[in-house]
Protein backbone atom coordinates (compact mmCIF):
# COMPACT_ATOMS: atom_id res chain seq x y z
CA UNK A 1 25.12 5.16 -8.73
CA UNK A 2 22.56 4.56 -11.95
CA UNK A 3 20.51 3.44 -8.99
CA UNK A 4 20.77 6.73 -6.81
CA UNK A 5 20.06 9.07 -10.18
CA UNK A 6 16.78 7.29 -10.50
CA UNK A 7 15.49 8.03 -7.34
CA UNK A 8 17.04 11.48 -7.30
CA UNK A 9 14.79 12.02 -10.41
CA UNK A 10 11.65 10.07 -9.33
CA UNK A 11 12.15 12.17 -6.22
CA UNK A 12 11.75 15.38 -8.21
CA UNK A 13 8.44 13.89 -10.01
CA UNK A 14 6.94 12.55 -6.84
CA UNK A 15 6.91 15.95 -5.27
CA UNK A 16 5.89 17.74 -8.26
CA UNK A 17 3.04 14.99 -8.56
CA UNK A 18 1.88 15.11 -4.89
CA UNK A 19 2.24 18.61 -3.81
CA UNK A 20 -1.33 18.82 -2.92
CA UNK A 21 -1.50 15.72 -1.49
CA UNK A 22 -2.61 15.57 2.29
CA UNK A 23 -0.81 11.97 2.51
CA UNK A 24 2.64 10.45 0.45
CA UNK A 25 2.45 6.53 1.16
CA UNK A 26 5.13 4.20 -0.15
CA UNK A 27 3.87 0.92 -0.73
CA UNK A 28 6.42 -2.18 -0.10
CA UNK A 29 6.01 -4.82 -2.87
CA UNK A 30 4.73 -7.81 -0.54
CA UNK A 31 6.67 -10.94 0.51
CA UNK A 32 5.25 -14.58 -0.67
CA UNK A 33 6.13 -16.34 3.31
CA UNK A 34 4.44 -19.35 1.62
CA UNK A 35 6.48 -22.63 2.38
CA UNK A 36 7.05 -22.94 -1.04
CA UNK A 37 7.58 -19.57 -1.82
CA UNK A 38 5.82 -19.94 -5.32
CA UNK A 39 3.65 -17.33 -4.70
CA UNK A 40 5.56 -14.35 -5.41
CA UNK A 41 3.31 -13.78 -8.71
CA UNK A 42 0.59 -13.55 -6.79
CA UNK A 43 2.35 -10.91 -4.01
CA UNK A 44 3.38 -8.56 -6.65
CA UNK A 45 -0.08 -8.55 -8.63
CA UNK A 46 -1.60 -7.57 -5.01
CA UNK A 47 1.01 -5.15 -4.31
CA UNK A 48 -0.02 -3.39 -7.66
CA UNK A 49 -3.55 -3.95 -7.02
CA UNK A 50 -3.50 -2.23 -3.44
CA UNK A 51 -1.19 0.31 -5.01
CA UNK A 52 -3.54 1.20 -7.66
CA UNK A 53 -6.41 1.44 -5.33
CA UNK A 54 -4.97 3.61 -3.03
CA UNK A 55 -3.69 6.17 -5.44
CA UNK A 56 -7.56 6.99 -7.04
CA UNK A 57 -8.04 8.11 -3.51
CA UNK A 58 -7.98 11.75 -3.12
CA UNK A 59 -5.34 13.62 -1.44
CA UNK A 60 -2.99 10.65 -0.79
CA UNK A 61 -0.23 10.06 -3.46
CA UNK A 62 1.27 6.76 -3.72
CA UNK A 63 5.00 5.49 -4.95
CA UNK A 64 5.00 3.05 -7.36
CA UNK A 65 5.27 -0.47 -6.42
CA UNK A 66 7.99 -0.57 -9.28
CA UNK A 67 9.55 2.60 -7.55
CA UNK A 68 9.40 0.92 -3.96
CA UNK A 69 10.80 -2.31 -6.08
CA UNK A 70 13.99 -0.44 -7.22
CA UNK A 71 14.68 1.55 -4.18
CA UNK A 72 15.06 -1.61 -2.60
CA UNK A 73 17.44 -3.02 -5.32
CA UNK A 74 19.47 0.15 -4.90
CA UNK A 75 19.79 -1.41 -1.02
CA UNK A 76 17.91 2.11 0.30
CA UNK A 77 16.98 2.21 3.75
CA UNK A 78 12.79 2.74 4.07
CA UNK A 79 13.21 4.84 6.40
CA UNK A 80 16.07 7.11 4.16
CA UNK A 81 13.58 6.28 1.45
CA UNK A 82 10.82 8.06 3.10
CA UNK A 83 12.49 10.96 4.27
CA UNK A 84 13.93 11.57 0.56
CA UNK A 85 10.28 11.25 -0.18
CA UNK A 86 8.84 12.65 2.29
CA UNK A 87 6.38 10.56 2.86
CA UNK A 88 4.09 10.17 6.18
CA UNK A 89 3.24 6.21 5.73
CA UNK A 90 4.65 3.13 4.41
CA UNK A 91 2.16 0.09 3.54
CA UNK A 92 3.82 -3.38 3.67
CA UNK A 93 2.64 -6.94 3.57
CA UNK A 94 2.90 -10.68 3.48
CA UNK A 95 0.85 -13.35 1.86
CA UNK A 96 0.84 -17.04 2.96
CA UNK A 97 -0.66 -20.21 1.57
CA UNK A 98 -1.41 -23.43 3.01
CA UNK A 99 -3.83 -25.95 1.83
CA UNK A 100 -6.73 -24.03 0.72
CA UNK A 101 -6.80 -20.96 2.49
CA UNK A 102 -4.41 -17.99 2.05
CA UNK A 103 -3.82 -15.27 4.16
CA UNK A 104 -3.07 -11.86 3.59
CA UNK A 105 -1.63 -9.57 6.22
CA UNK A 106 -1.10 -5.92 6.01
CA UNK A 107 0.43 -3.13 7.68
CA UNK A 108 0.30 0.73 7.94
CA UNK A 109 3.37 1.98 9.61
CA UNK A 110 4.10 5.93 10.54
CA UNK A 111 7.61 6.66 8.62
CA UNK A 112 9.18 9.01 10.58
CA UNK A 113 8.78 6.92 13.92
CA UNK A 114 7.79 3.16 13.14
CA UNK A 115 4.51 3.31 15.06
CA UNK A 116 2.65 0.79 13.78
CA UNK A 117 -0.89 2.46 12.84
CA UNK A 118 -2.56 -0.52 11.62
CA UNK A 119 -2.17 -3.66 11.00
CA UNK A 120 -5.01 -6.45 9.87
CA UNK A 121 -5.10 -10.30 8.46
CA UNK A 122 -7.75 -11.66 5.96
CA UNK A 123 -8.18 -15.46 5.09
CA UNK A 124 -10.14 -16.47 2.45
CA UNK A 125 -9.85 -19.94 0.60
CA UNK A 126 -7.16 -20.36 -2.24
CA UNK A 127 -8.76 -21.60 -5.49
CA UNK A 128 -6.39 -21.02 -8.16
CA UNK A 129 -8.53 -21.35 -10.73
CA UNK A 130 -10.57 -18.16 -9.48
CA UNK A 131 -7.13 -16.28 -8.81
CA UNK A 132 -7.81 -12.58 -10.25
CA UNK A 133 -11.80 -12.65 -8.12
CA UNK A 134 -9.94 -13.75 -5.04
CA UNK A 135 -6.88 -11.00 -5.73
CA UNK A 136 -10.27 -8.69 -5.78
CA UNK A 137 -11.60 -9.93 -2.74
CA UNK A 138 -8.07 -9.68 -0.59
CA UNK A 139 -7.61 -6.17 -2.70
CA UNK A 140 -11.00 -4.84 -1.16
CA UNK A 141 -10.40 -5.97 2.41
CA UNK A 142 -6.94 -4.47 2.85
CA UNK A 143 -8.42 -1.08 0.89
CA UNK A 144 -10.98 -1.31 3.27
CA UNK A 145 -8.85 -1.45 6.47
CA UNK A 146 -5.95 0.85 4.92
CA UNK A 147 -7.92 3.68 3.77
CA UNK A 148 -10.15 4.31 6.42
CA UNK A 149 -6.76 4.34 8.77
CA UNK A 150 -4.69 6.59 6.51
CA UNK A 151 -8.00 9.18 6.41
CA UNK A 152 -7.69 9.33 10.14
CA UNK A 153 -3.42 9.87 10.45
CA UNK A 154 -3.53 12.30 7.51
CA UNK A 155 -6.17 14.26 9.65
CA UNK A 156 -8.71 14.51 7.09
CA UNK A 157 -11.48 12.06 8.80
CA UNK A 158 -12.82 13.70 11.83
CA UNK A 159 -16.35 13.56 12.59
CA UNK A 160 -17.24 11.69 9.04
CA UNK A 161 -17.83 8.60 8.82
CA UNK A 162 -15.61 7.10 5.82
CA UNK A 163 -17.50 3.66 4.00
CA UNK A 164 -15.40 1.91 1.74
CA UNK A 165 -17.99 -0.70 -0.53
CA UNK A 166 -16.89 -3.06 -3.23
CA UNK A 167 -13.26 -1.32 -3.28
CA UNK A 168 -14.68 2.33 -3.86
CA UNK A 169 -14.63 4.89 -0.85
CA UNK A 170 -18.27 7.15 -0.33
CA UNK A 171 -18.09 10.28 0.42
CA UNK A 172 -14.52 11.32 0.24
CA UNK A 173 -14.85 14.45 -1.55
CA UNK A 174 -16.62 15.64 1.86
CA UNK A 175 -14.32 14.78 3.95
CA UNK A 176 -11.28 16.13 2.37
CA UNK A 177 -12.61 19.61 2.48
């Protein structure tokens, strides 16, 4: 019930906070599918990463990966989730390791049907002594893919031409108004 009151109140603040917003998107921490499954560090630092990211976009508020976190501990449904929230998108991945190379998948997914809007994989090789520049690298290529996707379901990318560059999208200010 403790769990229910804090999403009943973090309800309340997410609609204050994104009543302007053109797009709510609820971000699912991301699963380690490694073999080992000694990852997970790694999952939840991109999960905040791609969280952050998203959320300096304009017009497109974000849950909290720590709010997505507890709504699952609660044992919420996403999809009752997102209608409480009333959010239009849910962003959920995986990462994987073997050998050297890890892969990153990501997904866009409409809430209110399940369509899947988007969905893309990025390899890159695993050094872990260059951890936070590859978490960078993985960061930019799912913002990349993600925001240009969520621009175009939100209905705010028509005839513009969205360029997302080193993690930072051009030109958004024109294309939101």
């Amino acid at each position: 019930l403790a769990g229910l009151d804090f999403l009943d109140q973090g309800n309340q603040l997410m609609h204050f906070a994104c009543r302007n917003a053109k797009a709510l998107v609820i971000v699912m921490p991301f699963e380690d599918l490694s073999q080992t499954r000694d990852k997970e560090f790694f999952a939840v630092a991109l999960t905040s990463d791609i969280t952050v990211a998203l959320a300096k976009l304009p017009g497109i508020c974000v849950t909290g990966h720590s709010y997505a976190r507890q709504m699952l501990l609660s044992g919420s449904k996403i999809r009752d989730f997102a209608r409480q929230t009333k959010a239009k998108f849910i962003i959920s991945g995986n990462i994987r390791v073997q050998n050297d190379t890890i892969r990153l998948t990501v997904e866009l997914t409409d809430a209110f049907n399940g369509a899947l809007l988007c969905a893309q994989s990025f390899d890159h090789a695993y050094d872990v002594e260059k951890i936070l520049s590859l978490q960078n690298i993985l960061c930019q290529k799912a913002l990349s893919c993600l925001a240009e996707h969520l621009c175009i379901a939100s209905g705010f990318l028509e005839n513009a031409s969205l360029r997302v560059a080193s993690g930072k999208v051009e030109n958004h200010e024109a294309i939101l108004q």
